[in-house]
Protein backbone atom coordinates (compact mmCIF):
# COMPACT_ATOMS: atom_id res chain seq x y z
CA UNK A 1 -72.13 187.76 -193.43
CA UNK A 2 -72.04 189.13 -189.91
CA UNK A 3 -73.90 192.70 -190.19
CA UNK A 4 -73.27 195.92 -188.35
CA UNK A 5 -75.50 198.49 -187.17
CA UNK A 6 -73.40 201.34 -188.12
CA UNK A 7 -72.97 203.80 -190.61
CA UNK A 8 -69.75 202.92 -191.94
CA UNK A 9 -70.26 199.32 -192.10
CA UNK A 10 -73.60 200.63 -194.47
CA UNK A 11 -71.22 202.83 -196.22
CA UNK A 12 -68.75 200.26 -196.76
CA UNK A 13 -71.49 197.56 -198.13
CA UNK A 14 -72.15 200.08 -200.69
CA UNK A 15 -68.21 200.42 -201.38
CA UNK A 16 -68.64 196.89 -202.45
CA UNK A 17 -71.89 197.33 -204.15
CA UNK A 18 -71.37 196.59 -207.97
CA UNK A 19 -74.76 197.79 -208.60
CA UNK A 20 -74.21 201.03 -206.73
CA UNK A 21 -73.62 203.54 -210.15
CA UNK A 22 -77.14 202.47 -211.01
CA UNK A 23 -78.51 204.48 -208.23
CA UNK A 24 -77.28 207.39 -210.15
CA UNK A 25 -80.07 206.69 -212.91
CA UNK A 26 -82.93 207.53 -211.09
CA UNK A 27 -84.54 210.85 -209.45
CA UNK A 28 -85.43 210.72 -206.04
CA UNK A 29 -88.42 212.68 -204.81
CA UNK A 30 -86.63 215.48 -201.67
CA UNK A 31 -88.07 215.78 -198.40
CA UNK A 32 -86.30 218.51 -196.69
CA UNK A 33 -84.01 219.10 -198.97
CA UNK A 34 -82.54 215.56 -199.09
CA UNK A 35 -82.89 212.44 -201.19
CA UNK A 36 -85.97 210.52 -199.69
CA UNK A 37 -85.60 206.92 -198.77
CA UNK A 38 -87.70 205.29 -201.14
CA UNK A 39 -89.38 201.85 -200.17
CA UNK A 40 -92.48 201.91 -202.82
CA UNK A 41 -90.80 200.33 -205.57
CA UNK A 42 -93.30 197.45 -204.98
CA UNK A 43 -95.93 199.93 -206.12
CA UNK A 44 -94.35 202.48 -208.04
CA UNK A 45 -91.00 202.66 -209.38
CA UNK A 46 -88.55 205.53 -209.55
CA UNK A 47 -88.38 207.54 -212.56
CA UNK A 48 -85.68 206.63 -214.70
CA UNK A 49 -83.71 209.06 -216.13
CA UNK A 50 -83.01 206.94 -219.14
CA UNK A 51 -87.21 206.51 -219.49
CA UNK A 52 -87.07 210.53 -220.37
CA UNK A 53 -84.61 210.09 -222.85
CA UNK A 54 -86.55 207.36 -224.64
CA UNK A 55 -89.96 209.05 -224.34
CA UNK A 56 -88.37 212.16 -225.87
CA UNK A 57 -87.18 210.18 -229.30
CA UNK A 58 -90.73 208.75 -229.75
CA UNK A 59 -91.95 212.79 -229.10
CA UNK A 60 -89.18 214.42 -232.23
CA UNK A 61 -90.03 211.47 -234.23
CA UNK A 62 -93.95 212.22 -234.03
CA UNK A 63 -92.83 215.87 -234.35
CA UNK A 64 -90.54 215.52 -237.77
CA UNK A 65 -91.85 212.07 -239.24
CA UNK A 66 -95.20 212.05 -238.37
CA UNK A 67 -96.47 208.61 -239.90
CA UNK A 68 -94.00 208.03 -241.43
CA UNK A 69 -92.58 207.04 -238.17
CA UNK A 70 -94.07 203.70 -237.85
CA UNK A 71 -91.46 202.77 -240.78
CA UNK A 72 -88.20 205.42 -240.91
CA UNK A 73 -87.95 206.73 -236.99
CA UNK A 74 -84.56 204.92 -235.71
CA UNK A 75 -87.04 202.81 -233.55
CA UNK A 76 -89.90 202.27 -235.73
CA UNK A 77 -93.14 202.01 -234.08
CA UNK A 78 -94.43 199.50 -236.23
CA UNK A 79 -91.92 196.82 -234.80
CA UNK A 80 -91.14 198.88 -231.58
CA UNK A 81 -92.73 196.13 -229.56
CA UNK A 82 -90.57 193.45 -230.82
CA UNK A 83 -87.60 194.74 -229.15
CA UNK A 84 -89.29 193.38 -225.67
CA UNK A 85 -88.82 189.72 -226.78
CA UNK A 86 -85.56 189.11 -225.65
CA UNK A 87 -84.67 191.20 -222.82
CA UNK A 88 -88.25 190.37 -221.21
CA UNK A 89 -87.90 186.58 -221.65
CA UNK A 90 -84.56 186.73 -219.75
CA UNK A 91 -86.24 188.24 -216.98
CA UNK A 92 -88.99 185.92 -216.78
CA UNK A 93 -87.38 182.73 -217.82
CA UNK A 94 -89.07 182.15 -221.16
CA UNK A 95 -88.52 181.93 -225.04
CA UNK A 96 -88.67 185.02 -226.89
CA UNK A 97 -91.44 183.87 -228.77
CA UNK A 98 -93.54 183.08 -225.40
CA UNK A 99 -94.03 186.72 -224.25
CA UNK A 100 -94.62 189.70 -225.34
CA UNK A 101 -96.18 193.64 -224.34
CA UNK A 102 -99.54 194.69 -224.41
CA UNK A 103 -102.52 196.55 -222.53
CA UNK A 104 -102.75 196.63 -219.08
CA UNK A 105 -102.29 193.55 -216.32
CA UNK A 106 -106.07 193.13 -215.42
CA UNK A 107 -107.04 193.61 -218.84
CA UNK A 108 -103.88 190.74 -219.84
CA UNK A 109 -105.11 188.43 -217.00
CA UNK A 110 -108.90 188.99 -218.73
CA UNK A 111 -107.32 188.04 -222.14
CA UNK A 112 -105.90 185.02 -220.93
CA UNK A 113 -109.22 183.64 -218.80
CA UNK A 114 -111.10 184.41 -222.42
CA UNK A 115 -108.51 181.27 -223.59
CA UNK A 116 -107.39 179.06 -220.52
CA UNK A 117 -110.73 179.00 -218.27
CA UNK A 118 -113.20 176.79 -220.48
CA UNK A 119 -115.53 176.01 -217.58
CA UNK A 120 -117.59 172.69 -217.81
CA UNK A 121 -120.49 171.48 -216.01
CA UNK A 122 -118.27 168.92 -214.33
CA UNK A 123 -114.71 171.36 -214.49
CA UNK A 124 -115.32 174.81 -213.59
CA UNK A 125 -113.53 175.35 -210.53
CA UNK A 126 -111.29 177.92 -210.32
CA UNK A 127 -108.30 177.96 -207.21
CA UNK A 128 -106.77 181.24 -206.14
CA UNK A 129 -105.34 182.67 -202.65
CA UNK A 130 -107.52 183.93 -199.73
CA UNK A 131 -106.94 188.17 -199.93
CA UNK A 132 -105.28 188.16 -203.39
CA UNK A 133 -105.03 191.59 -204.36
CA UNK A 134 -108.66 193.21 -205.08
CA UNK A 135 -108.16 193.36 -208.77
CA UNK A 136 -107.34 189.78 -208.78
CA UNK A 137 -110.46 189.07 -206.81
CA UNK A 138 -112.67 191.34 -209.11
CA UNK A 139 -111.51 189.94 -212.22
CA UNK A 140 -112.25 186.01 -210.93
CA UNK A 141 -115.12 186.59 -209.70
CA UNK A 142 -116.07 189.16 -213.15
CA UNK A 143 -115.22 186.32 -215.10
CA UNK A 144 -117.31 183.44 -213.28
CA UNK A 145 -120.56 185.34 -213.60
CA UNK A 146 -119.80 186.24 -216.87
CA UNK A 147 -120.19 182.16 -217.27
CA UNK A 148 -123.09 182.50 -215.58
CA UNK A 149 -121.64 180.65 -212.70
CA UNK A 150 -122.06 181.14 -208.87
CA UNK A 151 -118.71 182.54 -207.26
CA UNK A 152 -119.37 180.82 -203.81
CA UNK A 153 -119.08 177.19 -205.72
CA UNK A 154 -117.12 178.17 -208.10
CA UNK A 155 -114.29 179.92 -206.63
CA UNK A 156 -111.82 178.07 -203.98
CA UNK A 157 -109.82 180.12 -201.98
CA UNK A 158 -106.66 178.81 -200.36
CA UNK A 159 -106.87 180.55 -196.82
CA UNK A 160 -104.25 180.67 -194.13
CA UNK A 161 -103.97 178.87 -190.61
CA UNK A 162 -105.50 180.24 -187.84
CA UNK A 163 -102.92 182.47 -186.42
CA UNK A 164 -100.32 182.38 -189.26
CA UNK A 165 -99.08 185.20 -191.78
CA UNK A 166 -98.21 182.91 -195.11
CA UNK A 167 -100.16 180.34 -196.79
CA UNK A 168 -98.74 176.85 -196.68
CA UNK A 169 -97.86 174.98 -199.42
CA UNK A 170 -98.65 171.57 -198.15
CA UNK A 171 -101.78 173.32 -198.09
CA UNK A 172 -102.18 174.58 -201.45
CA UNK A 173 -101.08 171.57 -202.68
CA UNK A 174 -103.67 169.52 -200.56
CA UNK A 175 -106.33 172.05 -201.89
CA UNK A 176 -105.99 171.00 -205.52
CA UNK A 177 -105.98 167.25 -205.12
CA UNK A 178 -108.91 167.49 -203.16
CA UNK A 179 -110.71 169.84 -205.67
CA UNK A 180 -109.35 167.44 -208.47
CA UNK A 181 -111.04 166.89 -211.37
CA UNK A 182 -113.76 169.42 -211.01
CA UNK A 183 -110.78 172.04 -211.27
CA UNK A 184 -110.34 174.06 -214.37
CA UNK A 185 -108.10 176.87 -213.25
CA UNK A 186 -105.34 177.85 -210.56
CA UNK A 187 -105.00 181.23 -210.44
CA UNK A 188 -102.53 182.85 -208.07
CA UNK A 189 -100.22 185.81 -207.42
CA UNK A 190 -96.59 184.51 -207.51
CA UNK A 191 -95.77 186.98 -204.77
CA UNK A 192 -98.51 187.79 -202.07
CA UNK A 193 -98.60 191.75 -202.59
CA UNK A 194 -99.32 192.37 -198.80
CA UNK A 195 -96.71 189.67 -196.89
CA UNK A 196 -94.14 189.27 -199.37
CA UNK A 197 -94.70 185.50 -199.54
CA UNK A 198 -93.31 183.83 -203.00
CA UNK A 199 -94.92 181.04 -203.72
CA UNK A 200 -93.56 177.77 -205.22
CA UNK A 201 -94.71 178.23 -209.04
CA UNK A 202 -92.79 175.08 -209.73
CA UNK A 203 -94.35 172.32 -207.72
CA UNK A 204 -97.90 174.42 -207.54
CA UNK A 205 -98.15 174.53 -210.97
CA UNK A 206 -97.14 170.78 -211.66
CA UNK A 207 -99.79 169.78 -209.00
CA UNK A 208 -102.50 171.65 -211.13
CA UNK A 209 -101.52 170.22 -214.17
CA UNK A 210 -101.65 166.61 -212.47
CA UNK A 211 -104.83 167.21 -211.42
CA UNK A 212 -106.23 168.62 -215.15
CA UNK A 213 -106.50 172.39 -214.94
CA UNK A 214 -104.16 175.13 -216.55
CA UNK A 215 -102.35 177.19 -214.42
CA UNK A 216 -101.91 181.28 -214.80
CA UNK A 217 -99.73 183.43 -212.56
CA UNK A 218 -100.25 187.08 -211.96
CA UNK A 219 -96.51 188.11 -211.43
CA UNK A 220 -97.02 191.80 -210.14
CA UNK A 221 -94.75 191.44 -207.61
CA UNK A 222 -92.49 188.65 -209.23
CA UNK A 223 -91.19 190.28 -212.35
CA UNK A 224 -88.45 191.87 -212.03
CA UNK A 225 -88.00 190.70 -208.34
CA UNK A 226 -87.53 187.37 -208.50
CA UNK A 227 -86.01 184.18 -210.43
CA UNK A 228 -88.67 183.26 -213.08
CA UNK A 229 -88.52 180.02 -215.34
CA UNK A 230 -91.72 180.09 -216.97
CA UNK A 231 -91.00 178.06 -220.10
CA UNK A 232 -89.49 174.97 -217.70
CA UNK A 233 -91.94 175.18 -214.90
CA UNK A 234 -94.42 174.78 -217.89
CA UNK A 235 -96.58 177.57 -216.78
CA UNK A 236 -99.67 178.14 -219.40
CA UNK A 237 -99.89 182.00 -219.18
CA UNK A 238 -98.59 184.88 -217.08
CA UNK A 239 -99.17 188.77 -216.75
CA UNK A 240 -97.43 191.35 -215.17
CA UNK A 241 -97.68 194.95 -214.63
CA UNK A 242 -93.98 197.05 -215.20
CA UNK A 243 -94.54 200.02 -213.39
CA UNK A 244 -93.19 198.24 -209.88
CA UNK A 245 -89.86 197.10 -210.24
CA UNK A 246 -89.74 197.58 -213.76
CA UNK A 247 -90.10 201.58 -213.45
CA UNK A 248 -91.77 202.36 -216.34
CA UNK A 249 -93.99 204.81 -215.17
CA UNK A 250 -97.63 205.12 -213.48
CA UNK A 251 -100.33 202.63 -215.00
CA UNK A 252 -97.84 201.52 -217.73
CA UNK A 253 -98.21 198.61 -220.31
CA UNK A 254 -98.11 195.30 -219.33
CA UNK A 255 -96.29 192.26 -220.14
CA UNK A 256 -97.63 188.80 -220.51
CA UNK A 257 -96.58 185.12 -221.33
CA UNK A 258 -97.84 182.17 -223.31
CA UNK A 259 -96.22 178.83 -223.09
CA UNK A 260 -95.01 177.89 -226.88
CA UNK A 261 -96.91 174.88 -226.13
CA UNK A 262 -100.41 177.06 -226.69
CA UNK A 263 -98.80 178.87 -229.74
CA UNK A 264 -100.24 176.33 -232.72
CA UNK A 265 -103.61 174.92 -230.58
CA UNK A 266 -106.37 176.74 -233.07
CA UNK A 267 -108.91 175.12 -230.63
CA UNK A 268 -108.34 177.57 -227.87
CA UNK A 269 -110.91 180.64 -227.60
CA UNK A 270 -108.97 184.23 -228.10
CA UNK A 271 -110.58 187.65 -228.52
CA UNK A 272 -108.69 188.76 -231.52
CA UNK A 273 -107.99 191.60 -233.09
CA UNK A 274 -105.86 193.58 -236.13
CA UNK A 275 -102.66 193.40 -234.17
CA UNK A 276 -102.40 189.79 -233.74
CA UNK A 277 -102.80 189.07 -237.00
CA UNK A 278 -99.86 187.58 -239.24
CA UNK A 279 -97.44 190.26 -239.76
CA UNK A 280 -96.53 189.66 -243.66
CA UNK A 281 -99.85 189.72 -244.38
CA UNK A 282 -101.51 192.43 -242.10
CA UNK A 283 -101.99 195.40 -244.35
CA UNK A 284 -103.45 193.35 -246.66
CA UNK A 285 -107.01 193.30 -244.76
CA UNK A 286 -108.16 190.24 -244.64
CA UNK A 287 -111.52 189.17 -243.23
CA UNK A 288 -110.64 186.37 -241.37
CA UNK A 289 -108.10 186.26 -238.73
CA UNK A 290 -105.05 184.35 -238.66
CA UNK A 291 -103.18 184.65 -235.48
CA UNK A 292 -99.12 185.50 -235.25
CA UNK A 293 -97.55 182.21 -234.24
CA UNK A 294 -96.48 183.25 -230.32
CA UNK A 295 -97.23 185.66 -227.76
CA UNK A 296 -97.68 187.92 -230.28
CA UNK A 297 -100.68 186.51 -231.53
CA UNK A 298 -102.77 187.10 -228.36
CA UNK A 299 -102.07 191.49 -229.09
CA UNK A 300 -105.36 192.82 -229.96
CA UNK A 301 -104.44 196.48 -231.05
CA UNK A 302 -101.66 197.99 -232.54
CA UNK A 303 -99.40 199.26 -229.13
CA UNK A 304 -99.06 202.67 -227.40
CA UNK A 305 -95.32 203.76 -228.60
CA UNK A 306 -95.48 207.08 -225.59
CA UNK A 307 -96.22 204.07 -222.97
CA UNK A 308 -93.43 201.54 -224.44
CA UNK A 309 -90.86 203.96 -224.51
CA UNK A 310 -89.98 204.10 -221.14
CA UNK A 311 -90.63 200.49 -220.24
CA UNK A 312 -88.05 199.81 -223.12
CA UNK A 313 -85.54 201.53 -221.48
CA UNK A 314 -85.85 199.84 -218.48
CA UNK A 315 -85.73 196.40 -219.63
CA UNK A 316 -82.58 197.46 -221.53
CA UNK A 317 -81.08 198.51 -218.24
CA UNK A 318 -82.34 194.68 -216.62
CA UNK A 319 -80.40 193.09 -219.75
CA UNK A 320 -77.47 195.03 -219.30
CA UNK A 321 -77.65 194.27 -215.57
CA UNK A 322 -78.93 190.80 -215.54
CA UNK A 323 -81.19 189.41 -213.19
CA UNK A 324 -78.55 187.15 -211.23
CA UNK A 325 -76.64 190.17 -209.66
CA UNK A 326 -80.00 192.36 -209.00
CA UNK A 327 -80.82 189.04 -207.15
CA UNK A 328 -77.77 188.39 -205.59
CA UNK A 329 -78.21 192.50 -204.13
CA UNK A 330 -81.73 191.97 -203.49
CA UNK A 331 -80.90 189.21 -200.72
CA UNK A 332 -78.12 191.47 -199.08
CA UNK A 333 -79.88 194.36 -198.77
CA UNK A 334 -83.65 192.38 -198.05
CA UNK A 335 -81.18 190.64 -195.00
CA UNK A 336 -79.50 193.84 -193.91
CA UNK A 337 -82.88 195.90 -193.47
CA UNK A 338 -84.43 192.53 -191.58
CA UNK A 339 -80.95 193.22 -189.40
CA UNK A 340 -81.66 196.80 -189.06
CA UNK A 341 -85.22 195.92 -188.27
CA UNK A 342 -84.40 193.31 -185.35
CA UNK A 343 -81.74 195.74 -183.94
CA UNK A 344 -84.04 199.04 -183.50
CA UNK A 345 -86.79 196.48 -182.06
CA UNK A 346 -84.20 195.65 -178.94
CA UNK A 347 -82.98 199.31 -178.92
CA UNK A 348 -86.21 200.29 -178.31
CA UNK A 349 -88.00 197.72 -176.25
CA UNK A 350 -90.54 197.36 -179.35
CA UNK A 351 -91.91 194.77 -180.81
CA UNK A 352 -91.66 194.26 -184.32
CA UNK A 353 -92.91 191.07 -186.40
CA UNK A 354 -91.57 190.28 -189.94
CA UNK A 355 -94.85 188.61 -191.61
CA UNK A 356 -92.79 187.61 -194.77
CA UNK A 357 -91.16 184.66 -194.66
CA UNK A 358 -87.22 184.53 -193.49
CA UNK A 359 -86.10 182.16 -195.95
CA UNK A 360 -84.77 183.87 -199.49
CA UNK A 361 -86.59 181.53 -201.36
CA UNK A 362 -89.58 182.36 -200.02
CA UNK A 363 -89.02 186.10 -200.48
CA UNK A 364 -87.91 188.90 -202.80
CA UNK A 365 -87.81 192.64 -202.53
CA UNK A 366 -89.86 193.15 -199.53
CA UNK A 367 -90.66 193.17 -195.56
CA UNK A 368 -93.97 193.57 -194.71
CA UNK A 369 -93.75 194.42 -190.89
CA UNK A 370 -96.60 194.27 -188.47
CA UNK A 371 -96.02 197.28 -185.75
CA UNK A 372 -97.47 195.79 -182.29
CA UNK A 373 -98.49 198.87 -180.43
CA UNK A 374 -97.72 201.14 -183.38
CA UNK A 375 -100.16 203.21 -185.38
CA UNK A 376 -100.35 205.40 -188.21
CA UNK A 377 -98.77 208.45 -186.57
CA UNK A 378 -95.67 206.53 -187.11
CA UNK A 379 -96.00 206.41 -191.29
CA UNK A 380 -96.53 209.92 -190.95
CA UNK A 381 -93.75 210.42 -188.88
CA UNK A 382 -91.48 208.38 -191.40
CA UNK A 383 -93.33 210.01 -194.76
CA UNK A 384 -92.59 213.57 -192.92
CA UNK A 385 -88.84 212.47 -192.16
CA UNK A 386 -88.25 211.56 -195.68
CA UNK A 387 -88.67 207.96 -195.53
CA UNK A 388 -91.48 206.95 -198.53
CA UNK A 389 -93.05 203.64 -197.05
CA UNK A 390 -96.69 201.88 -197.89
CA UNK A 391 -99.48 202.01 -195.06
CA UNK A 392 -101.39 198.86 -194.77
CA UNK A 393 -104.00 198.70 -192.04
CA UNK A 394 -104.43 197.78 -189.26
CA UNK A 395 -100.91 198.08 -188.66
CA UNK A 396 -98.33 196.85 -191.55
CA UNK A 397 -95.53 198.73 -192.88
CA UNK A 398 -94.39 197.40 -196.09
CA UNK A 399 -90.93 197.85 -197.40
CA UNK A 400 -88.87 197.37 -200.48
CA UNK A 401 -85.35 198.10 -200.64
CA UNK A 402 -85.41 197.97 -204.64
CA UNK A 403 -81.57 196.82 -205.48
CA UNK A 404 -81.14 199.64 -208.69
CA UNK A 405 -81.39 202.16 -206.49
CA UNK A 406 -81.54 201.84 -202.83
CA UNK A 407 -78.21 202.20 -201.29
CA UNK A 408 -77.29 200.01 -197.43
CA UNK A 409 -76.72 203.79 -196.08
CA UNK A 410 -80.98 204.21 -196.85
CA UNK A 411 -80.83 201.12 -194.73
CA UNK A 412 -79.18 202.48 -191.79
CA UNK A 413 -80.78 205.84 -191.97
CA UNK A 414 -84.04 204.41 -191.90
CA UNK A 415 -83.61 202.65 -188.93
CA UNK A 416 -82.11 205.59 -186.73
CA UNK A 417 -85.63 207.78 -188.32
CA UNK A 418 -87.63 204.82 -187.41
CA UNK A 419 -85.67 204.62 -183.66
CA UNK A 420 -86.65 208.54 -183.27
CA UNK A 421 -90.19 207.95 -184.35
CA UNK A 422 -90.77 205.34 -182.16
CA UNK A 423 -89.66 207.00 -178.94
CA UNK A 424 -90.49 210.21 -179.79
């Protein structure tokens, strides 16, 4: 498609935009009066209008049923969670029985080190990107000392050429032959949360498997965003947060995968608790623990219905949608912005490098975009001018034109605001 830099070829994309009614189902923040331009759905997604709706059933059922609705509210709480199965595993590529809701991401990704990293004095090695997000990094590092193991030997961090953005895959893959059989773990973000980069689950995680280890994904960035097959890339676990471009509020519940594969191995470690215990029999008490057969199995407490609620709703909205079309947006808009981008930058004389990569399959929902010359006064001259954008320093802009509810005009606008800033 040959793009214009003009607000009726914007306004026309949208025309076309079979996606475009869904903007109507989320608030927008106002900054002078006027809709902001809202680029943080890779950290916080807009509230969903729909997520009220939901959150106020669970609220008149705890008001007239109390207890009782766990068993006679129209979505009882005592199975609430179980609506997830299928409308999650379409968006991550994955049986029903694979994945389920539960807790928190760092506290999911905790959960699933407790089963998948078994270090042994000859495999205890665990391989994860260089500046992974610092809760990544915590947790790794949490969890060698907790085996009493020293991080600097056994963590291996895949770092990036001198002088490039993105981490190579030649070099990843490289990284895990070499490490080989002293490898028990590859642990990596599917999409780099600073540069955008998606990473090749696929052929990473066959590598790790060649070479002996499990392999885990933190999708924060992925779910939601981008194509997932879990189940046929034969990924061991996954976690994922759904408060990015799942919108299901601040801190929400978290969503997490386990290859059927895992589902019948009693030999793997779990913590366990009442939750995962076999459903028929769960009231009756028992004393020794006998794990739901699936995802399911790995819950630990019975779930938070006020925190479900709203993540329910939006996962009904991704069914009804379906991740090809938010995909097939997602590249138009992510291409029409990196158009915008490229056009302001000659308008201007300025100098503007894309750090993500340019190819869609190496991308989803966001432009991270390194500002030569450019310092913070310009975020605050965006955030002032209504455009919501993410900071990074020294001097990264990061942007996410979220396909539910950013419209091609927001991508026009924002460049003529970012123009003004610039040569203000």
């Amino acid at each position: 498609m040959t793009f214009l830099n003009t607000k009726e070829f914007a306004q026309e994309l949208d025309k076309q935009d079979e996606l475009s009614s869904y903007r109507n189902e989320f608030s927008f923040p106002q900054v002078n009066g006027k809709n902001v331009i809202y680029f943080t759905g890779n950290s916080l997604g807009l509230h969903s209008k729909r997520a009220k709706k939901y959150v106020d059933e669970v609220m008149t059922d705890w008001e007239n049923l109390a207890v009782e609705g766990h068993f006679y509210s129209e979505k009882p709480w005592w199975d609430y969670h179980e609506r997830f199965a299928n409308p999650l595993s379409k968006i991550v590529g994955a049986l029903p029985s694979e994945v389920t809701v539960m807790n928190t991401l760092t506290v999911n990704l905790h959960l699933m080190m407790v089963t998948f990293y078994k270090p042994t004095a000859k495999r205890f090695k665990i391989l994860c990107e260089a500046k992974a997000f610092p809760s990544d990094q915590y947790m790794i590092q949490s969890q060698v000392k907790f085996h009493g193991l020293n991080y600097e030997d056994a963590i291996v961090e895949i770092q990036r050429r001198e002088g490039e953005h993105n981490i190579r895959l030649e070099d990843i893959l490289s990284k895990i032959e070499e490490v080989g059989d002293e490898l028990a773990l590859v642990l990596i973000g599917g999409v780099n949360y600073y540069t955008g980069q998606v990473f090749n689950m696929k052929t990473i995680t066959e590598a790790g498997h060649k070479a002996g280890a499990y392999v885990g994904w933190d999708l924060a960035h992925a779910a939601g965003n981008i194509k997932l097959n879990l189940h046929d890339w034969d990924v061991d676990f996954a976690a994922w947060c759904s408060y990015k471009y799942m919108n299901s509020g601040p801190g929400n519940a978290s969503g997490c995968f386990i290859h059927e594969k895992h589902h019948n191995d009693t030999s793997l470690s779990r913590f366990a608790g009442w939750w995962g215990h076999n459903k028929e029999r769960r009231f009756k008490m028992e004393p020794t623990f006998d794990p739901v057969r699936g995802a399911e199995g790995w819950q630990i407490s019975n779930l938070p219905i006020l925190s479900l609620a709203p993540y329910l709703a939006s996962v009904e909205m991704f069914d009804e949608i379906g991740m090809e079309a938010l995909i097939n947006k997602r590249n138009v808009i992510t291409s029409y912005l990196e158009f915008i981008l490229k056009e302001i930058s000659k308008e201007v004389n300025g100098s503007f490098e894309i750090i993500t990569p340019s190819s869609q399959e190496e991308r989803g929902c966001q432009l991270s975009v390194l500002l030569h010359g450019e310092g913070r006064s310009l975020f605050d001259y965006l955030m002032k001018n209504g455009v919501i954008t993410d900071w990074r320093e020294p001097n990264v802009i990061r942007l996410a034109p979220v396909p539910l509810y950013c419209s091609f005009e927001d991508m026009y606008n924002f460049g003529q605001i970012l123009k003004k800033g610039i040569v203000k």
